[in-house]
Protein backbone atom coordinates (compact mmCIF):
# COMPACT_ATOMS: atom_id res chain seq x y z
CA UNK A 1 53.22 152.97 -9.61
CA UNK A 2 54.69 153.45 -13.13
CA UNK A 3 53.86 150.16 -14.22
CA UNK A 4 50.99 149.49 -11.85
CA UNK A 5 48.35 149.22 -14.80
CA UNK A 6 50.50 146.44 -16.48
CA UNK A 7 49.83 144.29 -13.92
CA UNK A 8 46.35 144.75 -12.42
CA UNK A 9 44.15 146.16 -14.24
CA UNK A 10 40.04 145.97 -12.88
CA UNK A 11 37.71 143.78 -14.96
CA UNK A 12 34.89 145.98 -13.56
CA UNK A 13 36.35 149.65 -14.47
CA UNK A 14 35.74 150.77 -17.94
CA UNK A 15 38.68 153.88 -19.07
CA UNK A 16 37.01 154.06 -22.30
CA UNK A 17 35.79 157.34 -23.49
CA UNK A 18 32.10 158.06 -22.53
CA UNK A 19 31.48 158.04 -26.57
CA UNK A 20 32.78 154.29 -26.26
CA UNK A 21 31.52 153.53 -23.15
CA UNK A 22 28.15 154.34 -24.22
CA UNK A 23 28.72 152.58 -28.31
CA UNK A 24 29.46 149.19 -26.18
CA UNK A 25 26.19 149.30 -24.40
CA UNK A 26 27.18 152.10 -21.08
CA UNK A 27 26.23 149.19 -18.62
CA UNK A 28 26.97 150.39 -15.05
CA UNK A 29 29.75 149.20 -12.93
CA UNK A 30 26.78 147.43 -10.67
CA UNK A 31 25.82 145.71 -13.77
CA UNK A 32 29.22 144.65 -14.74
CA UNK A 33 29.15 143.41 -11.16
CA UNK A 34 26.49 141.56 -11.40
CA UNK A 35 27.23 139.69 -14.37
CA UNK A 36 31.10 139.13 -13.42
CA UNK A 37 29.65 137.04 -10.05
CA UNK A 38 27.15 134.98 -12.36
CA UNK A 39 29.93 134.28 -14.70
CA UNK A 40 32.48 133.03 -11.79
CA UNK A 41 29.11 131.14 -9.89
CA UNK A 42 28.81 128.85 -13.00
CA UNK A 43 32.11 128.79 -14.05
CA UNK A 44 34.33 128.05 -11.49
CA UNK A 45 35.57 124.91 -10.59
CA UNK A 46 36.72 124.17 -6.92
CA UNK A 47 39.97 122.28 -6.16
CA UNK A 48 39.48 119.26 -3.98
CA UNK A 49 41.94 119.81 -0.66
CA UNK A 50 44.32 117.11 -0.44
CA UNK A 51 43.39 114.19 1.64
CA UNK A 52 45.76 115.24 4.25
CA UNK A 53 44.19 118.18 5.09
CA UNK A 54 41.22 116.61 4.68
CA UNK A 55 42.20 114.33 7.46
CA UNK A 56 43.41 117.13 9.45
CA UNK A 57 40.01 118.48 9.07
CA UNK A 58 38.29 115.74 10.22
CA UNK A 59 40.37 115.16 13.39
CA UNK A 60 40.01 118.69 14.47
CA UNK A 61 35.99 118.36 13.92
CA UNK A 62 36.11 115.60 16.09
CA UNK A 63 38.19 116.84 18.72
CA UNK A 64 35.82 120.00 18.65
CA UNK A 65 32.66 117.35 19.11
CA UNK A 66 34.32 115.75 21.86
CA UNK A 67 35.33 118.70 23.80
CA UNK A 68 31.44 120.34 23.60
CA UNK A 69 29.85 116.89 24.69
């Protein structure tokens, strides 16, 4: 645990002093929340699969159909 803060550290938790906590605006962790999920909503870019599992995909979809028909 020594080194545990080197490599995770939250983006939601704020260690500052209350003086500083409060000088950079003392939003809530709710609000910090909130604002982290719009960020990553309009932000974030998803990764097409590649067509193999794609395919994959498909063929177990249609087994699935099949097999409930």
């Amino acid at each position: 645990m020594e080194h545990f803060r080197e490599r995770w550290m939250s983006r939601l938790s704020d260690i500052s002093s209350y003086e500083s906590w409060e000088k950079e605006g003392g939003k809530r962790i709710d609000e910090v929340a909130r604002e982290r999920v719009k960020e990553i909503l309009t932000t974030h870019e998803v990764m097409p699969l590649p067509e193999d599992v794609e395919k994959e995909i498909g063929r177990i979809l249609k087994r699935a159909e099949e097999e409930l028909l």
